[in-house]
Protein backbone atom coordinates (compact mmCIF):
# COMPACT_ATOMS: atom_id res chain seq x y z
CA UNK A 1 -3.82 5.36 -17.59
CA UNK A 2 -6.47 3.53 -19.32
CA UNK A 3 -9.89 2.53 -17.58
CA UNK A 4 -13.25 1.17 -18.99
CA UNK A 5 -15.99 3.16 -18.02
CA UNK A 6 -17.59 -0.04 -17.21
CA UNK A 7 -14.97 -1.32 -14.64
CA UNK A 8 -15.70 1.90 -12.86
CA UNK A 9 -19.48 2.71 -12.77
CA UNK A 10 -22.83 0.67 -12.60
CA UNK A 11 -24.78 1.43 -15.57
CA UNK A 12 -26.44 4.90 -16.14
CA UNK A 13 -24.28 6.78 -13.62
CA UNK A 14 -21.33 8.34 -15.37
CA UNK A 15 -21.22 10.02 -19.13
CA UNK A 16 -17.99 7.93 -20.37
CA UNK A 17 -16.12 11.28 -22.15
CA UNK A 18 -16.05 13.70 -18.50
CA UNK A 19 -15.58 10.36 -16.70
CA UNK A 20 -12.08 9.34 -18.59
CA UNK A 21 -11.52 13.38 -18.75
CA UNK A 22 -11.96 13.40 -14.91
CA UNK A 23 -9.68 10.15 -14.15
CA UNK A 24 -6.89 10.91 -16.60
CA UNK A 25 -6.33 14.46 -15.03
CA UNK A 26 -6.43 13.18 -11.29
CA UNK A 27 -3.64 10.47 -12.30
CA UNK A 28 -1.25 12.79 -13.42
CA UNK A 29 -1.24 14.40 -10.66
CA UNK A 30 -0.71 11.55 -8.62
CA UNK A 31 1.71 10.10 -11.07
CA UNK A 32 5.04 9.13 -8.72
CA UNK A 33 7.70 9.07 -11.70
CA UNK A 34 7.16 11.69 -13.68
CA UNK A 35 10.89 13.05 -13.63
CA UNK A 36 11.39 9.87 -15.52
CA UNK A 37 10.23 11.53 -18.94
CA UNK A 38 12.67 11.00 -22.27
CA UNK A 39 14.10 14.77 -22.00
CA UNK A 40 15.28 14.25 -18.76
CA UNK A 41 16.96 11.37 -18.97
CA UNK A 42 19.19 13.18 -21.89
CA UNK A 43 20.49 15.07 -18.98
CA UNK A 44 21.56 12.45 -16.72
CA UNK A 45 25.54 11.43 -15.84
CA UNK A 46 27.52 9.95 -13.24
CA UNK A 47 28.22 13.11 -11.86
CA UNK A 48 24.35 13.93 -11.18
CA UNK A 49 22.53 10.39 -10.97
CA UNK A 50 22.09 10.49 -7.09
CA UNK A 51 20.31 13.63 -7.31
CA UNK A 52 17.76 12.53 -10.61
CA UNK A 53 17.38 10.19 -8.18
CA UNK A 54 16.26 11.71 -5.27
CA UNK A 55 14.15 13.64 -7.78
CA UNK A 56 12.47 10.23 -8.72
CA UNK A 57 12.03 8.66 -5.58
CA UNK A 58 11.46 11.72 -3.05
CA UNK A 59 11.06 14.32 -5.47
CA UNK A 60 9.60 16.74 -2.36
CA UNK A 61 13.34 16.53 -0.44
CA UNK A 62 14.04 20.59 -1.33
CA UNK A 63 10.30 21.50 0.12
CA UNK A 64 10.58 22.69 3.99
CA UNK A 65 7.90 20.03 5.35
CA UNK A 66 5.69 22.31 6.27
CA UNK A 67 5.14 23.33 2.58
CA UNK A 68 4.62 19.74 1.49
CA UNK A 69 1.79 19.31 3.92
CA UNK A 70 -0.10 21.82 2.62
CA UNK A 71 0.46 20.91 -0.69
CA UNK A 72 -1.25 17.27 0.16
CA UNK A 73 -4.08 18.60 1.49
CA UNK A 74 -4.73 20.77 -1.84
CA UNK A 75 -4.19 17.73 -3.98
CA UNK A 76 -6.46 15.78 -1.79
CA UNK A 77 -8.91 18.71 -2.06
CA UNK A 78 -8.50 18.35 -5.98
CA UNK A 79 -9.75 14.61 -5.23
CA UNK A 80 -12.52 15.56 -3.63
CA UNK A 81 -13.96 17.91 -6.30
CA UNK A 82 -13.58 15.71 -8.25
CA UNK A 83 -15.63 13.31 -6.88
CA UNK A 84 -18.19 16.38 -6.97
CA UNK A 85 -18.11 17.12 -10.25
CA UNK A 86 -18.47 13.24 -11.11
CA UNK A 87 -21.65 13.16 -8.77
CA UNK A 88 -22.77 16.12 -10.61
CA UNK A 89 -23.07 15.10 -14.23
CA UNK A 90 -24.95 11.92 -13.85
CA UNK A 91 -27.48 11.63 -15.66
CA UNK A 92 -30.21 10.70 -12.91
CA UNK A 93 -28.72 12.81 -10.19
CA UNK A 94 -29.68 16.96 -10.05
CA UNK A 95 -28.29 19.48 -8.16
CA UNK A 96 -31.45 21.30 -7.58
CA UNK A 97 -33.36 17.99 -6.30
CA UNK A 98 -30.43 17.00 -4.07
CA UNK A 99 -29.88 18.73 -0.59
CA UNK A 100 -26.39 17.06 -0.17
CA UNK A 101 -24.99 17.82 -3.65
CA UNK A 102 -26.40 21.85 -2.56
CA UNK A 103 -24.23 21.16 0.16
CA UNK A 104 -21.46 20.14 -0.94
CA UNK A 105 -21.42 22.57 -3.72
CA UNK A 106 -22.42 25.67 -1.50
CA UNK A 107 -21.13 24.74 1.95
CA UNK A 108 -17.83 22.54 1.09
CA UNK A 109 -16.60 24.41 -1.69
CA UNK A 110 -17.69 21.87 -4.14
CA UNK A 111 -15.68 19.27 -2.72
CA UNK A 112 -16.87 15.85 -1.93
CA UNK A 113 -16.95 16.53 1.96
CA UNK A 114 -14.43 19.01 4.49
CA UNK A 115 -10.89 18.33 4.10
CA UNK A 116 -8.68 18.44 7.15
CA UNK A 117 -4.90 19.76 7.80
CA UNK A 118 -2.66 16.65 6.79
CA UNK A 119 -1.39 14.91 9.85
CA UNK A 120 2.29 15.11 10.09
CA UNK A 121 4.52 11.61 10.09
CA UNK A 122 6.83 11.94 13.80
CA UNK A 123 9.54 11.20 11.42
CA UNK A 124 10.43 12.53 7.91
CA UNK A 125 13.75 11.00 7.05
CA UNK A 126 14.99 7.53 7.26
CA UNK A 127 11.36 6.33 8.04
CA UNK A 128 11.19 2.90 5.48
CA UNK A 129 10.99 -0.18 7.57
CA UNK A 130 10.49 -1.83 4.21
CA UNK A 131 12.63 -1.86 0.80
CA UNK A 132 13.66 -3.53 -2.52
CA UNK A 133 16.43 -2.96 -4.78
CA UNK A 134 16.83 -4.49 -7.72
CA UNK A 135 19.62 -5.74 -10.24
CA UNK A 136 20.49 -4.08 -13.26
CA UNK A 137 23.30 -1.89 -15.36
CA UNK A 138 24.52 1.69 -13.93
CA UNK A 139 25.34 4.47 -15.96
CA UNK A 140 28.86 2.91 -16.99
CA UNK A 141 27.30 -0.86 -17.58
CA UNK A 142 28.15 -2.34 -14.81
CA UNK A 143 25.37 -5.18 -14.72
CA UNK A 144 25.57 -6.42 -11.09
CA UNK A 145 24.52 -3.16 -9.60
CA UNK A 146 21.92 -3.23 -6.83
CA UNK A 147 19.73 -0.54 -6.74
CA UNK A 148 16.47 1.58 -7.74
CA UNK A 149 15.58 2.05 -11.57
CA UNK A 150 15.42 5.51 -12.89
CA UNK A 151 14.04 5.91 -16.66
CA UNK A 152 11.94 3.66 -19.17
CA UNK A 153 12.92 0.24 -20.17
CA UNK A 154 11.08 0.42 -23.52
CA UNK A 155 13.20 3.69 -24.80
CA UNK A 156 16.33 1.68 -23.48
CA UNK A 157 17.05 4.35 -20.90
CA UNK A 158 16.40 2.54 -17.65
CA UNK A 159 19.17 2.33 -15.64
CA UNK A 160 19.89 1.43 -11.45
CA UNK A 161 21.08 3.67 -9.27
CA UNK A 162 22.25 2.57 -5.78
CA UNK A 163 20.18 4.07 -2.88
CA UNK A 164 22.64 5.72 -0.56
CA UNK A 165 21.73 8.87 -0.88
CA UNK A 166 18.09 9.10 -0.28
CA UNK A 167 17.09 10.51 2.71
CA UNK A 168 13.81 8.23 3.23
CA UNK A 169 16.37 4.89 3.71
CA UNK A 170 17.72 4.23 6.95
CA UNK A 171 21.59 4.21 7.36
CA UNK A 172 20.98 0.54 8.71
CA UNK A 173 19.27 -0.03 5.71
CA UNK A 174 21.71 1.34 3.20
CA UNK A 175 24.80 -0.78 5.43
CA UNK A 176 22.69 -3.87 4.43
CA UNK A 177 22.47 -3.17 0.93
CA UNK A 178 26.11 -2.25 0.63
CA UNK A 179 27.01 -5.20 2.14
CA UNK A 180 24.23 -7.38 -0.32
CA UNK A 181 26.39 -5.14 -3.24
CA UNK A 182 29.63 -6.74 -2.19
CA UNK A 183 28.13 -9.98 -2.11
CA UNK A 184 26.40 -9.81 -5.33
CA UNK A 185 29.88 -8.74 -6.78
CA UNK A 186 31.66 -11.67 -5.97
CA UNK A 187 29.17 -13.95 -6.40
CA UNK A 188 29.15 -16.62 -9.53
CA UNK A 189 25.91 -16.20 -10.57
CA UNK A 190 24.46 -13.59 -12.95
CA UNK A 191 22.47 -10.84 -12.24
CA UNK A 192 18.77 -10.80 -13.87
CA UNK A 193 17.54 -7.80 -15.49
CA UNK A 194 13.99 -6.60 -15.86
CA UNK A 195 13.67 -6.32 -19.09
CA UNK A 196 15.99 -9.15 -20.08
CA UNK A 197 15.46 -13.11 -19.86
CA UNK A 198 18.76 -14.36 -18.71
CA UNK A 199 19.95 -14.24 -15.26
CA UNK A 200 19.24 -14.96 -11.97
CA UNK A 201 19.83 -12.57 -8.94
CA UNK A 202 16.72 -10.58 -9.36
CA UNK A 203 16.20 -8.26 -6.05
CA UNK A 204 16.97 -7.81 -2.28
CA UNK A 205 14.52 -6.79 -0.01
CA UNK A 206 15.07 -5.55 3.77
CA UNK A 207 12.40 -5.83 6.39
CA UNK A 208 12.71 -4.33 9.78
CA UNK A 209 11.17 -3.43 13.02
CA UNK A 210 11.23 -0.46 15.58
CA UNK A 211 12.23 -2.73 18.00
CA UNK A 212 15.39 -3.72 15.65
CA UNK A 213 15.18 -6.64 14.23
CA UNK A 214 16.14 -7.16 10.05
CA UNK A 215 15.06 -9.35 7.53
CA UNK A 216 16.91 -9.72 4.24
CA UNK A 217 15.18 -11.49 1.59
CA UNK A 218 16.94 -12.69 -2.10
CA UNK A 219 14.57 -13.26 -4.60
CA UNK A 220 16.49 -15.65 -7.40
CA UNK A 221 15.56 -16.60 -11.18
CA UNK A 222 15.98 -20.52 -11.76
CA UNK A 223 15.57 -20.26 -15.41
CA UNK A 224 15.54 -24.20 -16.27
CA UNK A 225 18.44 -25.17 -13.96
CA UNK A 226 18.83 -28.06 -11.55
CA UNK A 227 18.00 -27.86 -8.14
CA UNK A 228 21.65 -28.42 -7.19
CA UNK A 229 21.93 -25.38 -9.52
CA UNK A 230 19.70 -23.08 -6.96
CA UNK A 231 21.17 -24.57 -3.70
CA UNK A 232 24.74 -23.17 -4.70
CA UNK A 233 23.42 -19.96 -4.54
CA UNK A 234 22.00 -20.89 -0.83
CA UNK A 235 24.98 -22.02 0.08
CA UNK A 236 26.96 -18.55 -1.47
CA UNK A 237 24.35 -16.60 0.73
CA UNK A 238 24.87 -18.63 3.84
CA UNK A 239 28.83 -18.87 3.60
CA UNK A 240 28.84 -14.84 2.68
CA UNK A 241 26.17 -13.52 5.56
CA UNK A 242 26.44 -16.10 8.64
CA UNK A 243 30.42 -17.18 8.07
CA UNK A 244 31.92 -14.90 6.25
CA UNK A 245 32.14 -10.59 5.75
CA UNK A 246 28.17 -10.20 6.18
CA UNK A 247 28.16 -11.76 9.63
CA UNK A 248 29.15 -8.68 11.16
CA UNK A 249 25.40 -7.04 9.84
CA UNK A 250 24.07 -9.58 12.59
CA UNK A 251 21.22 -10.17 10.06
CA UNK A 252 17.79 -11.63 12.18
CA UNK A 253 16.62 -13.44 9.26
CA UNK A 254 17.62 -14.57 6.29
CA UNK A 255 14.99 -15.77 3.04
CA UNK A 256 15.07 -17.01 -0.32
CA UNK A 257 12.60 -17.02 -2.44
CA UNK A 258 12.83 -19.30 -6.13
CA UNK A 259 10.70 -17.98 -9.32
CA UNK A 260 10.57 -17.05 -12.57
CA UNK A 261 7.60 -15.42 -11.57
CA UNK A 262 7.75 -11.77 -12.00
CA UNK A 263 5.58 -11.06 -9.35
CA UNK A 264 5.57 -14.25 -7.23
CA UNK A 265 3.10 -15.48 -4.36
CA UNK A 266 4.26 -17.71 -1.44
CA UNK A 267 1.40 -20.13 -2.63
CA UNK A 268 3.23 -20.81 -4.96
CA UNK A 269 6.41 -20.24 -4.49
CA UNK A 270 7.23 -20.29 -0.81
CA UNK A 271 10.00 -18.13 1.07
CA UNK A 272 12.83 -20.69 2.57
CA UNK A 273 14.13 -19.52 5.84
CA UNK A 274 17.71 -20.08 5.32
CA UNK A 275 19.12 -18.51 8.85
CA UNK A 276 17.58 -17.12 11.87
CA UNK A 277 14.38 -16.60 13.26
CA UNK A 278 10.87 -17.37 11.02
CA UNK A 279 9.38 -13.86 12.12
CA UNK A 280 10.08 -10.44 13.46
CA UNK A 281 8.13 -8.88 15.76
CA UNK A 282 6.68 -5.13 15.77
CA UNK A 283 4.83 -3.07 18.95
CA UNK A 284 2.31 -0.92 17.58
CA UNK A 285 -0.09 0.53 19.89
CA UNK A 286 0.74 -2.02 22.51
CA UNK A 287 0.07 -4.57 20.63
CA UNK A 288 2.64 -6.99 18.75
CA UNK A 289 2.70 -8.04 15.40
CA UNK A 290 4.33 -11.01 13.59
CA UNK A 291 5.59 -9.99 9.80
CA UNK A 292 6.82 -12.85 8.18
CA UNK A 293 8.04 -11.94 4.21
CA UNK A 294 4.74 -11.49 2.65
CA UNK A 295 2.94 -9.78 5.55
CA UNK A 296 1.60 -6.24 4.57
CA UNK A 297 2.32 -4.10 7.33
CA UNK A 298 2.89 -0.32 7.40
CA UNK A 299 6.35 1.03 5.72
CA UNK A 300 6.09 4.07 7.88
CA UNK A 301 5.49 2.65 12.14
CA UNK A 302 5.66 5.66 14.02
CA UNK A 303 3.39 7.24 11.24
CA UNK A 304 0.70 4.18 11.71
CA UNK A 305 0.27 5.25 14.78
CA UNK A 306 -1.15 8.53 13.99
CA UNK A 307 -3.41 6.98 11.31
CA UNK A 308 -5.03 3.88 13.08
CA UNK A 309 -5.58 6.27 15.96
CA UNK A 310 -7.70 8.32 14.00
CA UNK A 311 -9.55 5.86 12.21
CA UNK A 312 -10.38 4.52 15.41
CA UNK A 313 -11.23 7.81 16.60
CA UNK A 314 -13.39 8.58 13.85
CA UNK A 315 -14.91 5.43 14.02
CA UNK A 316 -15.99 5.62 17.20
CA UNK A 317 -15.32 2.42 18.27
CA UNK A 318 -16.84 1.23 21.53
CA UNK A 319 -17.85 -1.40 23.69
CA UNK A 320 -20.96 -2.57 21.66
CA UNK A 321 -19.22 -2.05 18.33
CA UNK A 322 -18.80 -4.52 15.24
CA UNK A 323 -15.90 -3.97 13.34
CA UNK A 324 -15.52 -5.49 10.29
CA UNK A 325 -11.69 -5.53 9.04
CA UNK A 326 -12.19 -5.33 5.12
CA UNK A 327 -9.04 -6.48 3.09
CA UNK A 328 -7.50 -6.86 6.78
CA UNK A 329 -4.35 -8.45 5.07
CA UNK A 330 -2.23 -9.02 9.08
CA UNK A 331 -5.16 -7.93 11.07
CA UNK A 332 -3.44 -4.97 12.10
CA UNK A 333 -6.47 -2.73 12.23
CA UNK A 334 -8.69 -5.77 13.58
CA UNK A 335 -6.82 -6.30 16.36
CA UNK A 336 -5.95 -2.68 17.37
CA UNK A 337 -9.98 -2.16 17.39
CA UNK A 338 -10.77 -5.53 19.18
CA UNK A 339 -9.26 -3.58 22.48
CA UNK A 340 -11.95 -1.00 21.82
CA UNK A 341 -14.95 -3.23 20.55
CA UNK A 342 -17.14 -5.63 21.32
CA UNK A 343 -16.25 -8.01 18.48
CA UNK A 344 -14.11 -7.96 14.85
CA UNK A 345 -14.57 -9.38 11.90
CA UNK A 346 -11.37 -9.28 9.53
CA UNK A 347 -11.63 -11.16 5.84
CA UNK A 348 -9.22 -11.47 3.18
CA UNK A 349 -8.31 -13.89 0.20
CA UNK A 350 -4.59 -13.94 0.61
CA UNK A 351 -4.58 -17.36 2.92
CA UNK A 352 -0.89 -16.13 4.80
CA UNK A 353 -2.15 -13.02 5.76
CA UNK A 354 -5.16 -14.35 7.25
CA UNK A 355 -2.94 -16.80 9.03
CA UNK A 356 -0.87 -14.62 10.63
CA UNK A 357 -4.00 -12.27 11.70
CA UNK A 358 -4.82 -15.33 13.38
CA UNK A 359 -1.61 -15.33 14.98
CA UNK A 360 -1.21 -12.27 16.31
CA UNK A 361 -4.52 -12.03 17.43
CA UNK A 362 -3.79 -15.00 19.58
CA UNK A 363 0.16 -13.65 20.61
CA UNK A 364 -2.31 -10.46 22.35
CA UNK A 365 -4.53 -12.61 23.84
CA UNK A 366 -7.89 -11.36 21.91
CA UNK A 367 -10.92 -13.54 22.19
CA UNK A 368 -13.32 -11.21 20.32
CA UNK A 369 -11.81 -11.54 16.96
CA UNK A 370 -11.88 -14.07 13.75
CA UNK A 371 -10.42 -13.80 10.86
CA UNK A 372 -11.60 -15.48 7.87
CA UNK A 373 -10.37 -16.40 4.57
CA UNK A 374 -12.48 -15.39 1.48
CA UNK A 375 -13.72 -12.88 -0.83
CA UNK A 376 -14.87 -10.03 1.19
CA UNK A 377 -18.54 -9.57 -0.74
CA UNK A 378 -19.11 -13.58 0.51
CA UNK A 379 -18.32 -12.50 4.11
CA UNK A 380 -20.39 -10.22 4.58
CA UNK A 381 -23.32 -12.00 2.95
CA UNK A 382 -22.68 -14.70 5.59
CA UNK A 383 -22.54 -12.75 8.26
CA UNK A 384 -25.66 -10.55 7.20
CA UNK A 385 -27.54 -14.55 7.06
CA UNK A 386 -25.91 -15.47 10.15
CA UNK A 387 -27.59 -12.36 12.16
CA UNK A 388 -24.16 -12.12 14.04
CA UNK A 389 -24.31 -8.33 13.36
CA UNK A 390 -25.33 -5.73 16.07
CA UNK A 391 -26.97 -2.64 15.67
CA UNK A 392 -23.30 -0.39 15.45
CA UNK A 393 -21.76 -1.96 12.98
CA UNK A 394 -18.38 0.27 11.32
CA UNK A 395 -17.13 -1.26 8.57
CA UNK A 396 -12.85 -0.28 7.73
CA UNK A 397 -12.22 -0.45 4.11
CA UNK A 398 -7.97 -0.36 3.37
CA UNK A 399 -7.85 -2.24 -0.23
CA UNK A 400 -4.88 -0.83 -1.12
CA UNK A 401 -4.11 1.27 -4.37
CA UNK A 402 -6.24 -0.35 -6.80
CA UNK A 403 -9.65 0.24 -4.55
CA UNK A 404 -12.41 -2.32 -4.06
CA UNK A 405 -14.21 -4.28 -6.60
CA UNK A 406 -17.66 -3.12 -7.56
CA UNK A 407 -19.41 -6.65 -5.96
CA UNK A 408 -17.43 -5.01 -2.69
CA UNK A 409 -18.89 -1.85 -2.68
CA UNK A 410 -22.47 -3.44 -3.44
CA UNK A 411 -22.53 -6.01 -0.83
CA UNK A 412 -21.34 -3.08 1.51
CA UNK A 413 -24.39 -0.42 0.50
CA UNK A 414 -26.91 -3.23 0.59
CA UNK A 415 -25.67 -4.49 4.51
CA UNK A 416 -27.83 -2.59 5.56
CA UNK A 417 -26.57 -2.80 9.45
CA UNK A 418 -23.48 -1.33 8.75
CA UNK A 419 -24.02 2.30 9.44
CA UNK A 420 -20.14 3.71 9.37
CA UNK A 421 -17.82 2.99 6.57
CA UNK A 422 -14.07 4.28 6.98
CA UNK A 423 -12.22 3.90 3.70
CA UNK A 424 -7.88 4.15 3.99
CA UNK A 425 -6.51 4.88 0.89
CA UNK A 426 -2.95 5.47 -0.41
CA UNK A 427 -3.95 6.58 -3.88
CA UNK A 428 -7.53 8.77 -4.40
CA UNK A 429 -7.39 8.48 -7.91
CA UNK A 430 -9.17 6.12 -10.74
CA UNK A 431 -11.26 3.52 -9.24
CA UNK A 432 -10.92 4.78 -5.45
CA UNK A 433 -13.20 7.68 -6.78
CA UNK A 434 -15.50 5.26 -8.29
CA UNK A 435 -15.81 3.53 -5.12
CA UNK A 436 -16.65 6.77 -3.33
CA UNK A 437 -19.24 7.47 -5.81
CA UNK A 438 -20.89 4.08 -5.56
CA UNK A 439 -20.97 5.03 -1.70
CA UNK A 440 -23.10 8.10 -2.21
CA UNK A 441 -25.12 7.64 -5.35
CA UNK A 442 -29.11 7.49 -4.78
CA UNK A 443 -30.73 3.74 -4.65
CA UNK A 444 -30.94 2.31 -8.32
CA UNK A 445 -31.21 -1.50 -9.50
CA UNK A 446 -27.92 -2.69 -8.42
CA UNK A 447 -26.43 -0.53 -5.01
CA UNK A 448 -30.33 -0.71 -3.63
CA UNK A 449 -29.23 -0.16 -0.04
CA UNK A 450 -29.36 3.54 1.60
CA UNK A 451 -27.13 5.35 0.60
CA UNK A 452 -23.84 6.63 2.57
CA UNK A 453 -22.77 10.47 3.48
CA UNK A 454 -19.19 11.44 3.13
CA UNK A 455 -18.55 13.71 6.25
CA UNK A 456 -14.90 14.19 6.45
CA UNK A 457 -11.43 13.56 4.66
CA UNK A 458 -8.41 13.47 7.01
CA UNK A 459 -4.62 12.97 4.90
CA UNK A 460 -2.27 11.38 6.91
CA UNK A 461 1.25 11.92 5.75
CA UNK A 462 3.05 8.28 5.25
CA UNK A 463 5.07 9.15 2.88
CA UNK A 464 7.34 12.02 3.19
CA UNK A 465 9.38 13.62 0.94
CA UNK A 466 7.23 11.98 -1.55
CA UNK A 467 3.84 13.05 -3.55
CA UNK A 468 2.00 10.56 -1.77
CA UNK A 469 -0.36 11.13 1.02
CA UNK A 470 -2.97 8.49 2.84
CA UNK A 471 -6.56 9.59 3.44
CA UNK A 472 -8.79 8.33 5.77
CA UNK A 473 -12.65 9.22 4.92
CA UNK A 474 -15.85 8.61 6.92
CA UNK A 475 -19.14 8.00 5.67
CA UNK A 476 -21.89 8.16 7.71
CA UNK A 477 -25.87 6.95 6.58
């Protein structure tokens, strides 16, 4: 993994050399597919591709659970010495004229702050309430299989493997994609490769609640054909899933999505409900939630329980708190603390999400909420102007795996009424670190505000079977 030392670090902070040194060791740790390495894929055959697999995708399924929780804790540990040994070889920043760095160093093991047992998920197998397969040749060539890639497309070993065996996939889930299989078999269009141009089936994804309800989505290349061209494949959806062997899945919802996008937003290219209900609709903490295709909500439910729980916990969230919902994507967060506190403040620049924040905060009947959409360093420079801030102000920080932008972290440190910061992260690694760092680091010319005091790490376990682990840390000032 490449990173600029610049992207990472305001100006004087960091010696380049021990920073990349640092970085580069902490993402291989955290690297998800490294059983995807040349020699390995020598070894692989028919006979043995469900378990390279499983060694891909959940490559923790022979560890007894207990043994993986403990082993995310001491690879969030790692994380958090490294965050120490970052702090320590600034250039402005000494040990011996730093009371906190003596701390961490003598009291915390020279880790960042205390790191807590991992909490357990309630569930470790068949816990996915979201996934995508996509198109591409097995092991014998067979084009139209739907599945998960194992290998490297540029060495020409990538190949799909179909999910049935993982342990991490519902059985409702793996019905639906059987059934998708069939349907992609006999249908007359072509399937559309990754790392090829022609084609059009490009992926299946399945979306579905604790309460039960499914959403299958078909994401479809165009290439330069017709519109009468993409509504036979609408029609081939419809006549399969609501008429014809599919109907039995009883299927909620049913979306199709047109690009030649690789990655495509509904800006631009919206989802088309072709059957069934817009929404579904998912309890959490008795509260609902709408999640319409592009929501971001939770893979593991029962699991974001435990973790919104603590962070509310930790948080301390009462009745004269001001919550601001950073990167609040559906609001879920928001809206779970808006019970709690006096009033929340969710931003974020994806326009849908913020919609259906605004939604759902409305379906619970919350009056102490709004949701805006924007960057999140312009929101809270409004709000600091507007003087709609109290004096117990937490701000919750969940900007997924790539972390927060430095302007972020900056407006943060420099709000100078916002005395709590709890940061959710999937992926401590890279620029998440850098963000932490920016958090703590003395006043200088840019992150002028007080600074903040790490004071506990909790990893939550959303991902079993897997080397993943989300951490929830609090930082106090």
């Amino acid at each position: 993994m490449m990173l600029r030392e610049r992207n990472l670090f305001s100006n004087h902070l960091i010696s380049g050399p021990r920073l990349k040194q640092i970085v580069r060791h902490m993402t291989k740790i955290f690297r998800f597919a490294q059983n995807n390495r040349p020699g390995y894929m020598k070894s692989f055959t028919y006979e043995n591709q469900y378990l390279r697999l499983a060694d891909v995708v959940e490559p923790l399924w022979k560890k007894s659970y207990e043994s993986q929780l403990s082993m995310k804790k001491h690879l969030v540990e790692k994380s958090m010495r490294k965050v120490f040994h970052i702090l320590k070889d600034q250039k402005l920043l000494k040990i011996e004229d730093n009371p906190f760095l003596q701390t961490m160093m003598t009291e915390y093991g020279e880790k960042m702050c205390p790191v807590e047992d991992t909490l357990p998920s309630p569930i470790t197998k068949g816990y996915r309430y979201k996934n995508t397969c996509n198109l591409g040749p097995d092991i014998k060539g067979d084009r139209k299989t739907l599945g998960l890639y194992v290998g490297r497309g540029y060495d020409k070993t990538l190949t799909c493997v179909q999910p049935y065996f993982l342990s991490i996939i519902s059985d409702r889930h793996k019905q639906i994609f059987k059934l998708a299989q069939e349907f992609l078999y006999q249908s007359s269009y072509e399937p559309k490769f990754c790392v090829e141009p022609h084609g059009n089936w490009k992926s299946v994804v399945i979306r579905s609640t604790t309460t039960g309800q499914d959403m299958v989505i078909f994401l479809f290349h165009p290439q330069r054909n017709p519109k009468e061209f993409i509504d036979g494949a609408k029609e081939e959806i419809l006549e399969y899933f609501v008429h014809g062997p599919g109907k039995q899945l009883d299927v909620d919802s049913i979306y199709f999505q047109s690009s030649h996008r690789k990655f495509p937003t509904n800006d631009d290219f919206p989802h088309e409900l072709l059957h069934g209900i817009p929404v579904l609709t998912e309890n959490l903490m008795g509260s609902k939630f709408q999640i319409s295709p592009t929501s971001f909500f939770q893979g593991n439910v029962p699991c974001a329980e435990v973790l919104y729980s603590k962070v509310l916990d930790l948080g301390q969230v009462g009745p004269q708190t001001t919550v601001l919902d950073i990167c609040c994507g559906t609001g879920t967060i928001g809206i779970l603390a808006a019970r709690r506190a006096k009033q929340v403040y969710g931003v974020d620049i994806t326009s849908q999400a913020v919609e259906d924040a605004k939604s759902n905060a409305i379906n619970n009947g919350l009056t102490n909420t709004e949701f805006i959409c924007n960057k999140a360093h312009r929101m809270l420079r409004e709000l600091v102007y507007s003087d709609k801030l109290g004096w117990d102000v937490v701000a919750i920080l969940n900007p997924g795996r790539a972390g927060a932008n430095k302007k972020l972290i900056e407006s943060i440190r420099n709000c100078e009424k916002i005395n709590k910061v709890i940061y959710i992260s999937c992926k401590p690694v890279g620029n998440v670190l850098s963000n932490f760092v920016n958090l703590i680091v003395p006043p200088n010319e840019i992150f002028y505000g007080m600074p903040f005091r790490p004071v506990v790490t909790v990893p939550v376990d959303m991902f079993p079977q897997t080397n993943h682990c989300e951490i929830i840390v609090l930082f106090e000032r």
